[in-house]
Protein backbone atom coordinates (compact mmCIF):
# COMPACT_ATOMS: atom_id res chain seq x y z
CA UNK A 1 -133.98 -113.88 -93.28
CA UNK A 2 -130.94 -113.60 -95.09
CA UNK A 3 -129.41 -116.75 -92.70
CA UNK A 4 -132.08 -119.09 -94.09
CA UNK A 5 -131.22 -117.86 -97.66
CA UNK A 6 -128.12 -118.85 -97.62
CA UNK A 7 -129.11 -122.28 -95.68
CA UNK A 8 -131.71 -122.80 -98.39
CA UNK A 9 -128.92 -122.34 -100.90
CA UNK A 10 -126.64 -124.74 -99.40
CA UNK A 11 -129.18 -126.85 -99.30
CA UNK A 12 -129.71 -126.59 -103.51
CA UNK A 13 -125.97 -127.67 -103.81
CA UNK A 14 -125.95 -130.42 -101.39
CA UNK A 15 -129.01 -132.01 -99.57
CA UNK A 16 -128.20 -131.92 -95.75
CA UNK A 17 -125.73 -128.94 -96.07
CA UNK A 18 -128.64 -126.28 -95.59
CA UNK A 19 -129.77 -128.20 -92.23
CA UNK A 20 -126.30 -128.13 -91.03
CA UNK A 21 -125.61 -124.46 -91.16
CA UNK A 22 -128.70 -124.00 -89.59
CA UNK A 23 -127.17 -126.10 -86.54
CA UNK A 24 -129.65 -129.01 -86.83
CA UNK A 25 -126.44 -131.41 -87.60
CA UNK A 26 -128.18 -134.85 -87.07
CA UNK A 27 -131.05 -133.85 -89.30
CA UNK A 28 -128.44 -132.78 -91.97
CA UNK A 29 -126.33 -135.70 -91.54
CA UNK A 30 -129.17 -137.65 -91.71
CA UNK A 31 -130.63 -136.25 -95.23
CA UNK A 32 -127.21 -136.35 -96.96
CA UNK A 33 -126.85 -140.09 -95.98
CA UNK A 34 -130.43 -140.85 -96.96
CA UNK A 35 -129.99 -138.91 -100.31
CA UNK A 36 -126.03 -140.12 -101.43
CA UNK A 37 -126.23 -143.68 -99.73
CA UNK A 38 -129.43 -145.15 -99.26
CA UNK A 39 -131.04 -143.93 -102.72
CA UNK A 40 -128.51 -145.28 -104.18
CA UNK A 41 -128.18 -148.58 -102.38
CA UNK A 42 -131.74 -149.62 -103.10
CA UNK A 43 -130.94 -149.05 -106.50
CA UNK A 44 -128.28 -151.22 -106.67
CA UNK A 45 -129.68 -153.72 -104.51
CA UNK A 46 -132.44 -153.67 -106.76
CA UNK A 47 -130.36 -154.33 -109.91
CA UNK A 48 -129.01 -157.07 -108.64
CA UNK A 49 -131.95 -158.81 -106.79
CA UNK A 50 -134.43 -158.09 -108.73
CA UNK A 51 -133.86 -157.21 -112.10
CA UNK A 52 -137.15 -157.35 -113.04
CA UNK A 53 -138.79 -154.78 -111.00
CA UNK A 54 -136.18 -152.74 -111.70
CA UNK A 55 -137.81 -149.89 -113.87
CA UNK A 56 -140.53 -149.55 -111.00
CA UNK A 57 -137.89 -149.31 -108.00
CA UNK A 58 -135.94 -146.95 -110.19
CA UNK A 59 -138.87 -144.59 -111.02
CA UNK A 60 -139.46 -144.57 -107.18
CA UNK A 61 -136.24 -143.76 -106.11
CA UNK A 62 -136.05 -141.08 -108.90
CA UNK A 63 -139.77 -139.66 -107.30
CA UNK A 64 -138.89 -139.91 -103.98
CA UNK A 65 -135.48 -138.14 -104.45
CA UNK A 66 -137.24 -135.33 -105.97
CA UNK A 67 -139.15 -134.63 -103.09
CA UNK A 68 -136.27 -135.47 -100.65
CA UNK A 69 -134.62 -132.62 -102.17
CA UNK A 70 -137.53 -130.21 -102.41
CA UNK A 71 -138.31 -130.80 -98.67
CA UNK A 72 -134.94 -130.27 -97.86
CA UNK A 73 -134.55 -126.83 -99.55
CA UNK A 74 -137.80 -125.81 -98.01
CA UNK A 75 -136.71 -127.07 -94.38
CA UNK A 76 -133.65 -125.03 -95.14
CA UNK A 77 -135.36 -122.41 -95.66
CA UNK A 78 -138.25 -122.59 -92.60
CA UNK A 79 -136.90 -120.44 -89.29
């Protein structure tokens, strides 16, 4: 238990790094590029295509980063 504590600590820090000390390296890799890339991307994308949906795409991205980061603690910490 004490393994996945520390993994679900990691994990708090930076999203991915929990799933990588666990071993599962893909799904790690793949949460810390979702989280510090892709979030951010649409973001910007949306800034500069669409300006006017901007708020809604923002509040989104804010939402769904939230949970991103939630589920990743609590994957972390899951045997």
């Amino acid at each position: 238990m004490k393994y996945y504590f520390l993994a679900a600590i990691c994990s708090t820090l930076i999203t991915g790094l929990g799933q990588i000390v666990k071993g599962e390296i893909n799904k790690g890799v793949s949460l810390l590029l979702l989280f510090y890339f892709v979030l951010p991307a649409i973001t910007y994308l949306s800034l500069m295509l669409l300006p006017l949906f901007f708020p809604y795409i923002l509040g989104f991205v804010i939402i769904f980063g939230i949970i991103l980061w939630c589920y990743n603690i609590w994957d972390a910490l899951a045997r």
